[in-house]
C-alpha atoms as a PDB file:
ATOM      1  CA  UNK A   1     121.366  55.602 172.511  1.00  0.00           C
ATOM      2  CA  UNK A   2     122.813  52.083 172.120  1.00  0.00           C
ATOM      3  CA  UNK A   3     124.218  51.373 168.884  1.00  0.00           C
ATOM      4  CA  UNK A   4     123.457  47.447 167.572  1.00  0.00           C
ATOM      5  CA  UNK A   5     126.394  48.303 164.743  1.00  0.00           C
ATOM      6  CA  UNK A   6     127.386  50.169 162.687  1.00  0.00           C
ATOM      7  CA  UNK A   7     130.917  49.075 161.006  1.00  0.00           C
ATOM      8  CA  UNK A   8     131.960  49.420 157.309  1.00  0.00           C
ATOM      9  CA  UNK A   9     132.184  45.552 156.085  1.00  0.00           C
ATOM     10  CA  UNK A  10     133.917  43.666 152.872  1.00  0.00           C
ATOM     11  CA  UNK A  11     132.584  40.723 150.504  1.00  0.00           C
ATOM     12  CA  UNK A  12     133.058  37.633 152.422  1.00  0.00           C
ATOM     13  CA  UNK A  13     130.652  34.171 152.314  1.00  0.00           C
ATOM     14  CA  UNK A  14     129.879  32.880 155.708  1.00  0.00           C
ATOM     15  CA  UNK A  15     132.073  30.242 156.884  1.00  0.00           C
ATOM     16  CA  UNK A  16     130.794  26.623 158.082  1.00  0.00           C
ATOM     17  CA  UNK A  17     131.538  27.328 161.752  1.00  0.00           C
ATOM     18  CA  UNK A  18     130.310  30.220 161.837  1.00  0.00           C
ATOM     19  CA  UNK A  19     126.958  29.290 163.913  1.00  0.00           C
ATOM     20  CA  UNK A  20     128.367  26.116 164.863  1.00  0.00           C
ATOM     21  CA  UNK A  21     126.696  26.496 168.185  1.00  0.00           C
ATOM     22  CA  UNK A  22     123.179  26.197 167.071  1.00  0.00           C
ATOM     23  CA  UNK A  23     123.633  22.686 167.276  1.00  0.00           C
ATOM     24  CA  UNK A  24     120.177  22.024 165.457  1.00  0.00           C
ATOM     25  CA  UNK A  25     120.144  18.699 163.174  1.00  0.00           C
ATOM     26  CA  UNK A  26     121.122  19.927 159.793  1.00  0.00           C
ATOM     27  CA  UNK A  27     122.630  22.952 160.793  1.00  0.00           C
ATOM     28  CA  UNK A  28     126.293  21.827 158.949  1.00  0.00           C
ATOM     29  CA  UNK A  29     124.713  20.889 155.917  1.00  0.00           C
ATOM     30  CA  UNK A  30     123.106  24.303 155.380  1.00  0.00           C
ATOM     31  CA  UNK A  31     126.127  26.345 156.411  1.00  0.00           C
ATOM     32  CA  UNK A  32     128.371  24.420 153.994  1.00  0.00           C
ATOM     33  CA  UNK A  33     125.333  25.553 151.632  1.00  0.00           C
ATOM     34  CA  UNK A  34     125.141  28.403 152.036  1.00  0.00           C
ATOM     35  CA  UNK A  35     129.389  29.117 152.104  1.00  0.00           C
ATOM     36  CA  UNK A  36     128.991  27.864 148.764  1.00  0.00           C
ATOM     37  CA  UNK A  37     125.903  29.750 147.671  1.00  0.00           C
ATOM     38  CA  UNK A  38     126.442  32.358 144.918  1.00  0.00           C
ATOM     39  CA  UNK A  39     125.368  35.968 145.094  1.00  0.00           C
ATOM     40  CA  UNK A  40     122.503  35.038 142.913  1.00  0.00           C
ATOM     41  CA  UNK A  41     121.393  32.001 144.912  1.00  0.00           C
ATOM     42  CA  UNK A  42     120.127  28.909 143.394  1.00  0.00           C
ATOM     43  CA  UNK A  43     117.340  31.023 141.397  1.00  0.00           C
ATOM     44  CA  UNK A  44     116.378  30.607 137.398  1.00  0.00           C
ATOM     45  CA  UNK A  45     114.703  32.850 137.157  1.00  0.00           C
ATOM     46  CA  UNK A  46     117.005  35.768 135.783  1.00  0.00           C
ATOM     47  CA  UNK A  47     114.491  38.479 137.477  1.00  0.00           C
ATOM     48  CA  UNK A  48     114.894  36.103 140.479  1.00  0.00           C
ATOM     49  CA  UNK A  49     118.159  36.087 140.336  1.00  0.00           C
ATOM     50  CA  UNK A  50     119.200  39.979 139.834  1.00  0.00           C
ATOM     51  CA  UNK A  51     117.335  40.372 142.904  1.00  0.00           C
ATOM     52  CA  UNK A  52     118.879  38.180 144.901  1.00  0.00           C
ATOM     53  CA  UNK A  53     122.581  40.080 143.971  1.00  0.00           C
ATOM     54  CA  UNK A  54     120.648  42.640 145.362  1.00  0.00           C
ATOM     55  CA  UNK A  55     119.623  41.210 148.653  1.00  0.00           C
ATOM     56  CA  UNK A  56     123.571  40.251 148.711  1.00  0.00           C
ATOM     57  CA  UNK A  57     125.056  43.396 149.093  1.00  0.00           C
ATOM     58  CA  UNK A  58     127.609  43.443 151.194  1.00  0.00           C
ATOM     59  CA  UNK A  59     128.900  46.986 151.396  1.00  0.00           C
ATOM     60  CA  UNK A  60     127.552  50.092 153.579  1.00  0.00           C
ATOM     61  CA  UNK A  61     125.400  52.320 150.978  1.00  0.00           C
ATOM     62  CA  UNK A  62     127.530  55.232 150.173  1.00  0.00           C
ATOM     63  CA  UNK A  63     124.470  57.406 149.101  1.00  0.00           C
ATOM     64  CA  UNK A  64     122.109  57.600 151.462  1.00  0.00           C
ATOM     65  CA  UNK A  65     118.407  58.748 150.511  1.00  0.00           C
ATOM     66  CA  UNK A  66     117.161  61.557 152.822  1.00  0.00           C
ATOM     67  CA  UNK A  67     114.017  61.848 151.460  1.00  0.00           C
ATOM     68  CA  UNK A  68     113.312  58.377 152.918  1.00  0.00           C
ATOM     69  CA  UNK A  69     112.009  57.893 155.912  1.00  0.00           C
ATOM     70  CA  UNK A  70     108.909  55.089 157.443  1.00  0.00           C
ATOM     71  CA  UNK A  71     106.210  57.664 156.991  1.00  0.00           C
ATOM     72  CA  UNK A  72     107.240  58.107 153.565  1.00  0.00           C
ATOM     73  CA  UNK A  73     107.439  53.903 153.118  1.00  0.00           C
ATOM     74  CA  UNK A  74     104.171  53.756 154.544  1.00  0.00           C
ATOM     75  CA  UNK A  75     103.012  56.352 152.770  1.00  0.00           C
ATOM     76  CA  UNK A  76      99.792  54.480 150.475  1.00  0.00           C
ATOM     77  CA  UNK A  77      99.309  54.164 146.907  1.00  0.00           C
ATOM     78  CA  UNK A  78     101.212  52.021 144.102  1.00  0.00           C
ATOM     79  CA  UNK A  79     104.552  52.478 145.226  1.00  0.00           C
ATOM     80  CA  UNK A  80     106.247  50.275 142.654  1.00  0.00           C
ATOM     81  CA  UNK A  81     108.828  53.540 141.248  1.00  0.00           C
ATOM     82  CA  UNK A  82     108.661  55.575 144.886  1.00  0.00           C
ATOM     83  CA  UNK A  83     112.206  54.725 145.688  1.00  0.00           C
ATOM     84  CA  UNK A  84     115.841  53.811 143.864  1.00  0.00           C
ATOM     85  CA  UNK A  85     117.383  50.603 145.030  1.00  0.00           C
ATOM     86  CA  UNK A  86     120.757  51.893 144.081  1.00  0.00           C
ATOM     87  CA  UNK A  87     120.382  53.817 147.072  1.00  0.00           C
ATOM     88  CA  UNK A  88     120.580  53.599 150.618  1.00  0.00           C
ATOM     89  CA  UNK A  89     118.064  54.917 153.440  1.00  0.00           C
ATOM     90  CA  UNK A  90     117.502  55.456 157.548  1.00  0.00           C
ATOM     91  CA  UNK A  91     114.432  54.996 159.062  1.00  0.00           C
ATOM     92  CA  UNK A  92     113.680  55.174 162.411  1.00  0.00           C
ATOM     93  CA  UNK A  93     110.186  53.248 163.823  1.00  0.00           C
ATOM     94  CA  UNK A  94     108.881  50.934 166.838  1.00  0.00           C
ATOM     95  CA  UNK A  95     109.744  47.374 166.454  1.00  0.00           C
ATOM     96  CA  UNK A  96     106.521  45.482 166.620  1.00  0.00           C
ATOM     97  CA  UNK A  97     108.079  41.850 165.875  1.00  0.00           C
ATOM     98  CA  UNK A  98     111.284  40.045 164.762  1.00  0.00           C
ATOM     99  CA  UNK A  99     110.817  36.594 163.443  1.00  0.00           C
ATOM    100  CA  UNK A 100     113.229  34.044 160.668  1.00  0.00           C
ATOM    101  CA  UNK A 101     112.666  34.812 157.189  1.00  0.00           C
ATOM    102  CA  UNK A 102     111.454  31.865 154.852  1.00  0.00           C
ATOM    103  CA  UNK A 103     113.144  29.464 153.144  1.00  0.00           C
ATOM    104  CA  UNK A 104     114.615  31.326 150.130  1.00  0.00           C
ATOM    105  CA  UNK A 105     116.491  31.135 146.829  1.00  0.00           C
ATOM    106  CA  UNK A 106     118.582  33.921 148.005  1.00  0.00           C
ATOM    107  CA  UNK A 107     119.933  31.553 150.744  1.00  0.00           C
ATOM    108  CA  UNK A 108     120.172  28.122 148.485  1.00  0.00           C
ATOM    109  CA  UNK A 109     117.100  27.020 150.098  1.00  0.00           C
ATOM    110  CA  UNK A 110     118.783  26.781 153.914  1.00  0.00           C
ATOM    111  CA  UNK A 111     116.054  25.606 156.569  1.00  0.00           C
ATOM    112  CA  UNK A 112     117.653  26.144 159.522  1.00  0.00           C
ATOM    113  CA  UNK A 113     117.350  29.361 161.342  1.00  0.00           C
ATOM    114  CA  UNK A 114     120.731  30.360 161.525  1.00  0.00           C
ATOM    115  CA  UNK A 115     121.020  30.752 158.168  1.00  0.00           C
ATOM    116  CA  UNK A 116     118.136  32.121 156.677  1.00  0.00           C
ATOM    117  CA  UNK A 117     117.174  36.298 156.718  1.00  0.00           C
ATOM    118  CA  UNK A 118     115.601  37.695 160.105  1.00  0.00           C
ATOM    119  CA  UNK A 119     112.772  40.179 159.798  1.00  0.00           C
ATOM    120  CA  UNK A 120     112.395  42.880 161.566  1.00  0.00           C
ATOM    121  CA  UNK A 121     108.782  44.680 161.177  1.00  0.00           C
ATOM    122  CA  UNK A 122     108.618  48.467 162.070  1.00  0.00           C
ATOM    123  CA  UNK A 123     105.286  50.521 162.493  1.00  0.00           C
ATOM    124  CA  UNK A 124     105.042  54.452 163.546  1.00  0.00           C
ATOM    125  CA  UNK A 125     101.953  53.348 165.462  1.00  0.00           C
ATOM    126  CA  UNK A 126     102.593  50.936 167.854  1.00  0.00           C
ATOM    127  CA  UNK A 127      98.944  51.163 169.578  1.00  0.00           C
ATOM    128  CA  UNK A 128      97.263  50.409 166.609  1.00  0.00           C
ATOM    129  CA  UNK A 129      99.244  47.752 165.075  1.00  0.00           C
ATOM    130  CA  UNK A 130      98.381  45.641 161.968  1.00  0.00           C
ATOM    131  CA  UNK A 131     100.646  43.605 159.214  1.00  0.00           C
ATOM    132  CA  UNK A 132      99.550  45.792 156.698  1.00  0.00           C
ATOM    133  CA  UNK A 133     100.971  48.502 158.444  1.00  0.00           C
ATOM    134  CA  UNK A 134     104.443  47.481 158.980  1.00  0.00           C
ATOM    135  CA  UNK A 135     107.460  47.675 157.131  1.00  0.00           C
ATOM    136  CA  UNK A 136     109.696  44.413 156.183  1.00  0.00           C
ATOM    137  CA  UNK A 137     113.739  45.252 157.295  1.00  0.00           C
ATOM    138  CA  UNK A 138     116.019  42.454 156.922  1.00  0.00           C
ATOM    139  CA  UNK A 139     119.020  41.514 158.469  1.00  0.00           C
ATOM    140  CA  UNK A 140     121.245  38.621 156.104  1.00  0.00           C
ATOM    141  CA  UNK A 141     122.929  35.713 157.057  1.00  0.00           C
ATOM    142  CA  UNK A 142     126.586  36.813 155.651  1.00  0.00           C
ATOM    143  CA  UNK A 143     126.061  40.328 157.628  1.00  0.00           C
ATOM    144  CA  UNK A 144     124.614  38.423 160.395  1.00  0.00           C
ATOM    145  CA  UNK A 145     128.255  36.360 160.081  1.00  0.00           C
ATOM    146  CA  UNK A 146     130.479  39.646 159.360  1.00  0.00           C
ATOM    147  CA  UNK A 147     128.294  41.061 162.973  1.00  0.00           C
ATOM    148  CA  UNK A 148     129.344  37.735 164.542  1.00  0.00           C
ATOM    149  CA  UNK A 149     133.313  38.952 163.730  1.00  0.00           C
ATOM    150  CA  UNK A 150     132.999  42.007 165.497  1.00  0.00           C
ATOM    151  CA  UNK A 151     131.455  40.814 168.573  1.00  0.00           C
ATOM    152  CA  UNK A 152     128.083  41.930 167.612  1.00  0.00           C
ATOM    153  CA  UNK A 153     125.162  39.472 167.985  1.00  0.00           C
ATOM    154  CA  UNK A 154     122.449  39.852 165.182  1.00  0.00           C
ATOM    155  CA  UNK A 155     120.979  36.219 165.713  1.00  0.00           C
ATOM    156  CA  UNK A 156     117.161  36.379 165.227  1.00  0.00           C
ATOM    157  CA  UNK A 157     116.587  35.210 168.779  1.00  0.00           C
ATOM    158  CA  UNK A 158     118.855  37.757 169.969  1.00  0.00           C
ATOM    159  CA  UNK A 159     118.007  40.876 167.845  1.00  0.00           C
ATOM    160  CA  UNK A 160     113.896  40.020 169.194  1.00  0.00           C
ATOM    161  CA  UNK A 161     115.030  40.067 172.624  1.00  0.00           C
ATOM    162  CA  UNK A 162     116.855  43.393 172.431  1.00  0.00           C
ATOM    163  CA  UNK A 163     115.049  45.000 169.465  1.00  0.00           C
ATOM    164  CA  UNK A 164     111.237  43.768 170.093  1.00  0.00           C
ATOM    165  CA  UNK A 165     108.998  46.619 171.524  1.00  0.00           C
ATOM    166  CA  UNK A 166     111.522  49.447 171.169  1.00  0.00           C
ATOM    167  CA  UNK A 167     112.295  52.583 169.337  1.00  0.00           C
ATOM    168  CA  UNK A 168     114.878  51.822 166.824  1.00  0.00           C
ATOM    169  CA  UNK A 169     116.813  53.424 163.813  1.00  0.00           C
ATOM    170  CA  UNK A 170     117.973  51.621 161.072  1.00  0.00           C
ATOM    171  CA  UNK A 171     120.188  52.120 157.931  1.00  0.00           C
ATOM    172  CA  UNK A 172     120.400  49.773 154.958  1.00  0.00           C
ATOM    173  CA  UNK A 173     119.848  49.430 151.150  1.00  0.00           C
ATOM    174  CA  UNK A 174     116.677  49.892 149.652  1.00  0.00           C
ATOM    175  CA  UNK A 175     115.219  47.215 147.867  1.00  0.00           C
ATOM    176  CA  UNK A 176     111.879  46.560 146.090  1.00  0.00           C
ATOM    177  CA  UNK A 177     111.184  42.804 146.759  1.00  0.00           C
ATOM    178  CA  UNK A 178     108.900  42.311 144.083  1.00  0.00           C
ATOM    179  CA  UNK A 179     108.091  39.027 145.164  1.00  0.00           C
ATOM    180  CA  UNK A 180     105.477  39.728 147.769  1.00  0.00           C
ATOM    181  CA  UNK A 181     104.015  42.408 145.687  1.00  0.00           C
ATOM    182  CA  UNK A 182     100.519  40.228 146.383  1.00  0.00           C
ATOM    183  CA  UNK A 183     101.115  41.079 150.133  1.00  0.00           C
ATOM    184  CA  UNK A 184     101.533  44.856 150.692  1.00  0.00           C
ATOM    185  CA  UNK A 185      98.769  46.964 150.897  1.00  0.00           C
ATOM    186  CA  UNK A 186     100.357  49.539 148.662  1.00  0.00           C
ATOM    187  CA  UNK A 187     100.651  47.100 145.333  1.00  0.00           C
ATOM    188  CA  UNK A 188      97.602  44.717 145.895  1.00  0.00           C
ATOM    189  CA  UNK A 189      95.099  47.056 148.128  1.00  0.00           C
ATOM    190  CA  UNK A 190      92.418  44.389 147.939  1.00  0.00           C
ATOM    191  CA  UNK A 191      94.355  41.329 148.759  1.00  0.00           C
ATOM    192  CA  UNK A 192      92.621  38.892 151.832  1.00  0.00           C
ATOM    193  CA  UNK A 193      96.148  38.384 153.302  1.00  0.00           C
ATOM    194  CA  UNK A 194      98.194  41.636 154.020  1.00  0.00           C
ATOM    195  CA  UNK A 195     100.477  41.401 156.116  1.00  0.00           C
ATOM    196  CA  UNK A 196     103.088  44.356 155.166  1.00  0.00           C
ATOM    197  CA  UNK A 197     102.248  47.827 153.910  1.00  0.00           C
ATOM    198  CA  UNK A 198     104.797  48.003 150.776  1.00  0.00           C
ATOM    199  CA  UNK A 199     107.337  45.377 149.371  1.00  0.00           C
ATOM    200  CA  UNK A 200     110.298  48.443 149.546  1.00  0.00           C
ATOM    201  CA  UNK A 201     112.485  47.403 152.276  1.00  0.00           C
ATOM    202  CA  UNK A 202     115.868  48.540 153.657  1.00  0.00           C
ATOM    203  CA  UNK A 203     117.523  44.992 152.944  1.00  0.00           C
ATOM    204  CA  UNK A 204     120.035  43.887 153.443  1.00  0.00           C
ATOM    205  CA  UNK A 205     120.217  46.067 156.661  1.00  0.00           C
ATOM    206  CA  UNK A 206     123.727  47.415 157.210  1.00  0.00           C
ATOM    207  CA  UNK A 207     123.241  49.171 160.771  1.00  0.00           C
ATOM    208  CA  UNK A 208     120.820  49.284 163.680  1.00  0.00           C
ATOM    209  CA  UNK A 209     120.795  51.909 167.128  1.00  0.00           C
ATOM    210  CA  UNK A 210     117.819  51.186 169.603  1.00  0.00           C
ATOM    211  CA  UNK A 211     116.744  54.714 170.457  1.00  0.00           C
ATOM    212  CA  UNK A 212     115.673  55.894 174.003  1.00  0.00           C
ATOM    213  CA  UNK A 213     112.037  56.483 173.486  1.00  0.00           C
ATOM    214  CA  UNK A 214     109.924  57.321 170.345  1.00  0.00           C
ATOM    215  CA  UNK A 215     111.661  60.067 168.068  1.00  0.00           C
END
């Protein structure tokens, strides 16, 4: 078992430099944007903007759900009170793509890469993929910085390389990202565009091991 990381972090904004090595035009103004970016992000919205404090958790979840697992995430039906975002969860599934997160209130509106969320989309059933099968994980730009601190590369470009196709287990807070509730299969069942199975994610994510082979 290799172990991404797993380390217990404190509050901390990510520093200018941080990514300096991206190099991409732009890239200074959106990490000084995002160093100065408040918990709640540059939502007003106030729904908008308790669940970006949320998404901005920076401490390992102390109580960990064991009733939570992917088949249970994946499990259909209107899902909207399945879960308690006060809580943490581990999952374990088959990575079936890692791609940047949009542009975001949650991030000050950031464009480049380096500084915006990286999803990570797990399925059970790897041989008979399909968006509205998978479920959203989501590694953060300040834990992606905190990583960065420890050695520990969680770049999107890096986590696809190492976590794409593989086994993996991964801890990290729930939340219910309400926001693409017109996405997921479980809260809008007859929607043309699926492309996840429920809006509850584990997000921020706080720890990832890639496994040997399936569990």
């Amino acid at each position: 078992m290799r172990t991404i990381a797993a380390v217990t972090l404190c509050a901390c904004l990510l520093a200018p430099a941080a990514d300096a090595g991206h190099g991409r035009a732009g890239a200074g103004d959106d990490a000084a944007r995002l160093a100065a970016c408040p918990v709640e992000g540059d939502a007003r919205v106030p729904s908008v903007r308790a669940l970006n404090i949320l998404k901005r958790r920076m401490s390992v979840p102390g109580d960990i759900d064991s009733a939570v697992s992917l088949a249970a995430m994946l499990a259909p039906g209107d899902d909207t009170g399945r879960f308690d975002a006060r809580k943490g969860a581990t999952v374990e599934g088959y990575v079936a793509d890692v791609k940047v997160g949009g542009v975001e209130s949650v991030n000050c509106h950031t464009h480049d890469p380096a500084y915006r969320d990286t999803h990570i989309e797990l399925t059970l059933d790897p041989l008979h993929d399909a968006g509205s099968k998978h479920v959203i994980v989501e590694v953060t730009p300040q834990w992606r910085a905190t990583m960065a601190a420890e050695g520990i590369d969680w770049d999107t470009p890096a986590l696809r390389a190492t976590l794409r196709g593989h086994w993996v287990r991964v801890t990290g807070w729930l939340l219910f990202d309400v926001e693409h509730a017109d996405a997921a299969a479980n809260t809008a069942p007859d929607a043309p565009h699926l492309w996840r199975a429920t809006v509850w994610e584990l997000h921020p994510v706080t720890s990832i091991e890639v496994l040997p082979g399936q569990p």
